[in-house]
N, C-alpha and C. Protein backbone atom coordinates (compact mmCIF):
# COMPACT_ATOMS: atom_id res chain seq x y z
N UNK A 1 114.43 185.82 -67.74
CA UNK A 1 113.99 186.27 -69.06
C UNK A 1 114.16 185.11 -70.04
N UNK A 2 113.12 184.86 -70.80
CA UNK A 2 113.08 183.79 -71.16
C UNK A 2 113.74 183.78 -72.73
N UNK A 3 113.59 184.89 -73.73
CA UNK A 3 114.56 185.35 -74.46
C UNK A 3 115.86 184.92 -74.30
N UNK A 4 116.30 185.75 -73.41
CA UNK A 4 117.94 186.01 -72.87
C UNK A 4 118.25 184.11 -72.88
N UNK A 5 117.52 183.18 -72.20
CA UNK A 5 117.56 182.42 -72.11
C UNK A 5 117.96 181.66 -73.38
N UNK A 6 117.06 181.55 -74.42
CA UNK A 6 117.12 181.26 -75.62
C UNK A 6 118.03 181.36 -76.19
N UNK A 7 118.11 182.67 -76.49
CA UNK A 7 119.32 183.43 -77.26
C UNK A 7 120.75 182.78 -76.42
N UNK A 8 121.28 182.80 -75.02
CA UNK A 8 122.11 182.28 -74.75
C UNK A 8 122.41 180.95 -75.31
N UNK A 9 121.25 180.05 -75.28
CA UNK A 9 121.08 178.34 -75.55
C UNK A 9 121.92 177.73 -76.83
N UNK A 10 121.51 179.25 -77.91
CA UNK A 10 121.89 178.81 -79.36
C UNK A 10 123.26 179.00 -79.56
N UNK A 11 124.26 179.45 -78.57
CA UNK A 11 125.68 178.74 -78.71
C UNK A 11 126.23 177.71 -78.22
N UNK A 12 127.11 177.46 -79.11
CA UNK A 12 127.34 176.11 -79.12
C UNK A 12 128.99 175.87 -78.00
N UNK A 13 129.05 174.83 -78.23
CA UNK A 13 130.51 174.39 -76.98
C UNK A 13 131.48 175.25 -77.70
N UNK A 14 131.50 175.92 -78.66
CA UNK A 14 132.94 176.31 -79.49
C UNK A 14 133.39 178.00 -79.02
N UNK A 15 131.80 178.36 -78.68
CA UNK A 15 132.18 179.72 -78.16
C UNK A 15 133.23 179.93 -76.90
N UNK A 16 133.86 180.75 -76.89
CA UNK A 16 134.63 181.02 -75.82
C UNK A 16 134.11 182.23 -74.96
N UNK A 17 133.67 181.94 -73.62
CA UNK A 17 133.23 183.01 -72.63
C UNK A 17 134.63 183.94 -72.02
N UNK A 18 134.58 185.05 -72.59
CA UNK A 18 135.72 186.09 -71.60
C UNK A 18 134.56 186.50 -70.18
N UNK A 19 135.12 186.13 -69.27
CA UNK A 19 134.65 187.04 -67.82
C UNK A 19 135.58 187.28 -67.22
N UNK A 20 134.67 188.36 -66.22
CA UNK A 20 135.54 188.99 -65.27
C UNK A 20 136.33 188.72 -64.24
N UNK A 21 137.77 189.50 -64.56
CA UNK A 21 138.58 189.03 -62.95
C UNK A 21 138.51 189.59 -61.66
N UNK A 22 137.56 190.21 -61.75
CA UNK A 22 137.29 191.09 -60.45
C UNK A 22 135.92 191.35 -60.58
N UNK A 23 135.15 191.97 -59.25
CA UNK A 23 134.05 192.68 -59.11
C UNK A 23 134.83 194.35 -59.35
N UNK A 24 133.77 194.86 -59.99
CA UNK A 24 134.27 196.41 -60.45
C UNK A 24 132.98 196.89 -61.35
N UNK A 25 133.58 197.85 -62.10
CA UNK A 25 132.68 198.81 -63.46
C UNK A 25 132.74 198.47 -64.63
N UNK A 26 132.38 197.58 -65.31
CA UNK A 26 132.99 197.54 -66.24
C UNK A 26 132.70 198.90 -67.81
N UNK A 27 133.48 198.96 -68.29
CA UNK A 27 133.54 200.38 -69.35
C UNK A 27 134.18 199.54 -70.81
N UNK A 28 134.05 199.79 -71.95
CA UNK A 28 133.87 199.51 -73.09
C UNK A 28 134.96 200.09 -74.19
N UNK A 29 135.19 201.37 -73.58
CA UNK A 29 136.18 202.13 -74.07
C UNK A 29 137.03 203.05 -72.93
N UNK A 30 138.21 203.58 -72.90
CA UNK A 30 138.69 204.20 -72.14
C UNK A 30 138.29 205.59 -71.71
N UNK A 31 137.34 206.38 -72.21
CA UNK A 31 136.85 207.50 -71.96
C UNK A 31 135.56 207.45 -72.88
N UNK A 32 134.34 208.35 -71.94
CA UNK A 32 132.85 208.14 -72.64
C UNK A 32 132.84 209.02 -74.29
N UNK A 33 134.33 209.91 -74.75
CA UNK A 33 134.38 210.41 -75.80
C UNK A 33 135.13 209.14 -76.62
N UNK A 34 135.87 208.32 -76.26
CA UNK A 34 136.58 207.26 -77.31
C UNK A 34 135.83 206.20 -77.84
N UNK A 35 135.91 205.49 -79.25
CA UNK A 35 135.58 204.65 -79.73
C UNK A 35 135.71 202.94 -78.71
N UNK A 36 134.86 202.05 -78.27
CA UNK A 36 134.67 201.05 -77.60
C UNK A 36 135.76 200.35 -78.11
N UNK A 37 136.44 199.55 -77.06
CA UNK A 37 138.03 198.35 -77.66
C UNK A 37 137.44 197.46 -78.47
N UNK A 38 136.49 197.29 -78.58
CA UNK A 38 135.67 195.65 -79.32
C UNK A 38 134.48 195.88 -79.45
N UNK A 39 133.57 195.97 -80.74
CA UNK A 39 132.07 195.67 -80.71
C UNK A 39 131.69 194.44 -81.30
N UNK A 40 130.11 194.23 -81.28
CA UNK A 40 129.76 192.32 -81.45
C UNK A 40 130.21 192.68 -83.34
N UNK A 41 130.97 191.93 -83.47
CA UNK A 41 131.36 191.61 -84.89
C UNK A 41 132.30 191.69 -85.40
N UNK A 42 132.62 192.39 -84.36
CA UNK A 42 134.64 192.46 -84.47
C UNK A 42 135.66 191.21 -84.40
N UNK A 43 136.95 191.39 -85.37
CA UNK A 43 137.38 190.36 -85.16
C UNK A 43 138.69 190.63 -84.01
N UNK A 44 138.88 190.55 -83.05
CA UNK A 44 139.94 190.77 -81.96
C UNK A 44 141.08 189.44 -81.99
N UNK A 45 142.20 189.84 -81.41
CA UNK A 45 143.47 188.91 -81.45
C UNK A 45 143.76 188.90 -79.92
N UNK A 46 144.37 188.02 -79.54
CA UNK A 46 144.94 187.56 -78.44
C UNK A 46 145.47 188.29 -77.93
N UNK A 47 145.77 189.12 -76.77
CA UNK A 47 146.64 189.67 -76.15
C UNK A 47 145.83 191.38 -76.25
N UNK A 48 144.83 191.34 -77.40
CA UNK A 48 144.31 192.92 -77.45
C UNK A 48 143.43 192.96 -76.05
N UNK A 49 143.07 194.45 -75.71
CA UNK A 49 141.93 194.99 -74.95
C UNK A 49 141.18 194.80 -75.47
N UNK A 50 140.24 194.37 -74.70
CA UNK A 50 138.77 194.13 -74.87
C UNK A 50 137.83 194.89 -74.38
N UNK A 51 138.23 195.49 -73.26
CA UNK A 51 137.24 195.92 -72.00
C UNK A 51 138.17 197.01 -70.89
N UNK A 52 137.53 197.50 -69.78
CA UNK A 52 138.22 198.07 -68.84
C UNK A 52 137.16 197.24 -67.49
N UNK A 53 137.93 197.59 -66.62
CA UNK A 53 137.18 196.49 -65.18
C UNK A 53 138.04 197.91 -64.03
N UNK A 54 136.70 198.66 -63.92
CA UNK A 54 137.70 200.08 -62.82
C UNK A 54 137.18 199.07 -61.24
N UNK A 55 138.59 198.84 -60.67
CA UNK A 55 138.11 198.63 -59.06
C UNK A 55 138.90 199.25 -58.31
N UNK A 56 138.15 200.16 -57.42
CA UNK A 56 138.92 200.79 -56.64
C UNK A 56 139.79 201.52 -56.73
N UNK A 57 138.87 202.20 -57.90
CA UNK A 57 139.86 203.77 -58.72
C UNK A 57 140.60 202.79 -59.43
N UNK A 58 141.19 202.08 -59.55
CA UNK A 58 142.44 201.41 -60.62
C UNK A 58 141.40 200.83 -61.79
N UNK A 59 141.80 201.56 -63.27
CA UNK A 59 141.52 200.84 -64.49
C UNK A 59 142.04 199.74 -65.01
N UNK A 60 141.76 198.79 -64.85
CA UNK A 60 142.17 197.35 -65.30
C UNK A 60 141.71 196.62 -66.30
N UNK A 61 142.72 196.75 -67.63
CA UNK A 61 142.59 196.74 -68.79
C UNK A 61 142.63 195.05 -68.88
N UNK A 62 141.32 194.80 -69.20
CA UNK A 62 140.87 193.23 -69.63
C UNK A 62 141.47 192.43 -71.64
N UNK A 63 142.16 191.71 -71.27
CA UNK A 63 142.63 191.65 -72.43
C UNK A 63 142.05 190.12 -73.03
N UNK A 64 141.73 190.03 -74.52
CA UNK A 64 141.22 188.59 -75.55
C UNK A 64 142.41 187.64 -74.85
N UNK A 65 142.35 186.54 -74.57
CA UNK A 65 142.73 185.73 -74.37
C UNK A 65 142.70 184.59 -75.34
N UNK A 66 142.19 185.01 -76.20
CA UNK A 66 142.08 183.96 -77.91
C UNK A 66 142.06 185.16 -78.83
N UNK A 67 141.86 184.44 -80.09
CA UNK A 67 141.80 185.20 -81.54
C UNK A 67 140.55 184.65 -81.58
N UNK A 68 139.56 185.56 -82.15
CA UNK A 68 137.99 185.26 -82.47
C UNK A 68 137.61 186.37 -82.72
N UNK A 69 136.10 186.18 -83.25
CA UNK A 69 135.30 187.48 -83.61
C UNK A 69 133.99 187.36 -82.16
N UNK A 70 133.98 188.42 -81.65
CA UNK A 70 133.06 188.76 -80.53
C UNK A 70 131.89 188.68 -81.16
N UNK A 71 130.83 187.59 -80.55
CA UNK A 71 129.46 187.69 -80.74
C UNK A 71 128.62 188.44 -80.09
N UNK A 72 129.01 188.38 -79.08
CA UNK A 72 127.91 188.90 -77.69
C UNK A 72 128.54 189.80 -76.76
N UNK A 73 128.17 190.96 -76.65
CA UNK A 73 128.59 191.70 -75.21
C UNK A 73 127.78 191.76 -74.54
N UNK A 74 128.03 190.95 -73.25
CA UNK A 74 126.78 190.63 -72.40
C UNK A 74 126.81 191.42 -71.05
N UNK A 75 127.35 192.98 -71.24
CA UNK A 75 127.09 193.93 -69.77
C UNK A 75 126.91 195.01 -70.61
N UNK A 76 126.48 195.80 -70.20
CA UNK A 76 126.12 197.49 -70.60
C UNK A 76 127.21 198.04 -70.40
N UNK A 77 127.87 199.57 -71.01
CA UNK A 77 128.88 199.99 -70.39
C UNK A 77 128.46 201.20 -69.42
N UNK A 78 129.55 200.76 -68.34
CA UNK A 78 129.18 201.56 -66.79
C UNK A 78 128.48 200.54 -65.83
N UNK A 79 128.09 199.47 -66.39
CA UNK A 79 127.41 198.66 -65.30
C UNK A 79 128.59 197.86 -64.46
N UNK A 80 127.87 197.85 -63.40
CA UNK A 80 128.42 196.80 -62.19
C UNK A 80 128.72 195.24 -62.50
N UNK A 81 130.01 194.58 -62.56
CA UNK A 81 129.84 193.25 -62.68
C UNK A 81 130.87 192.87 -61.48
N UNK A 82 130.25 191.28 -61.42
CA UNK A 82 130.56 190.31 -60.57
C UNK A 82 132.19 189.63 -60.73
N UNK A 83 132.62 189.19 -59.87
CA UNK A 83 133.89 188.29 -60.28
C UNK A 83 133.36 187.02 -61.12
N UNK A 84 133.59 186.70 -62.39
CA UNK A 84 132.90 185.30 -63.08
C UNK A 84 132.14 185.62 -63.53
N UNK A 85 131.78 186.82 -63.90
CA UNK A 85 130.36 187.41 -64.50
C UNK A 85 130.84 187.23 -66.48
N UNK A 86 129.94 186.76 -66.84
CA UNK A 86 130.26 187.08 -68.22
C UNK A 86 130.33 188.29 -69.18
N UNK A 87 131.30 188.51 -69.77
CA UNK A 87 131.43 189.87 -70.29
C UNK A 87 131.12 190.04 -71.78
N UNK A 88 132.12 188.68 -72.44
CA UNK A 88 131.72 188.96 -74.11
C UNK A 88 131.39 187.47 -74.34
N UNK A 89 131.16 186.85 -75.42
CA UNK A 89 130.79 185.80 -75.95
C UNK A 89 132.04 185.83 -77.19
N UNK A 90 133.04 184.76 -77.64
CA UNK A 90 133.54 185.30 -78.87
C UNK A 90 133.89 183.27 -79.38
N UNK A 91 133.72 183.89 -80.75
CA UNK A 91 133.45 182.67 -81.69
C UNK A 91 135.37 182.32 -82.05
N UNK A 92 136.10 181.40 -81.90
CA UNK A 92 137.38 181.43 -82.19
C UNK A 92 137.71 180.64 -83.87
């Protein structure tokens, strides 16, 4: 997709990529009734949840590894991701 392409291009070296530590589900919020841990514009801190990564029945709570504001959430929630798959985009 040549978009997706684009749109990826226009960040710069400063962004910081969070991906995944596992292949799993990834989910957005802890239940499909709760508010999502992080949306694009949020400003998140180090050490917060970001995400959930379910493998193998176990919920595995993905945590910011910097202080930044999230630009990009780059999986759907409920979709399938890869080990190394990119999850958020965040500006520090």
């Amino acid at each position: 997709d040549v978009a997706a392409a684009m749109a990826a291009a226009t960040y710069d070296e400063n962004t910081i990529i969070v991906k995944s530590p596992m292949v799993g589900t990834f989910y957005r919020s802890s239940s499909p009734d709760s508010p999502p841990y992080a949306k694009e514009g949020d400003q998140i801190e180090k050490g917060q949840v970001v995400c959930i990564v379910e493998a193998m029945k176990l919920m595995n709570e993905i945590k910011a590894e910097v202080r930044g504001k999230v630009v990009e959430i780059c999986v759907d929630n409920a979709e399938p991701v890869e080990f190394g798959q990119v999850l958020f985009r965040v500006v520090p």
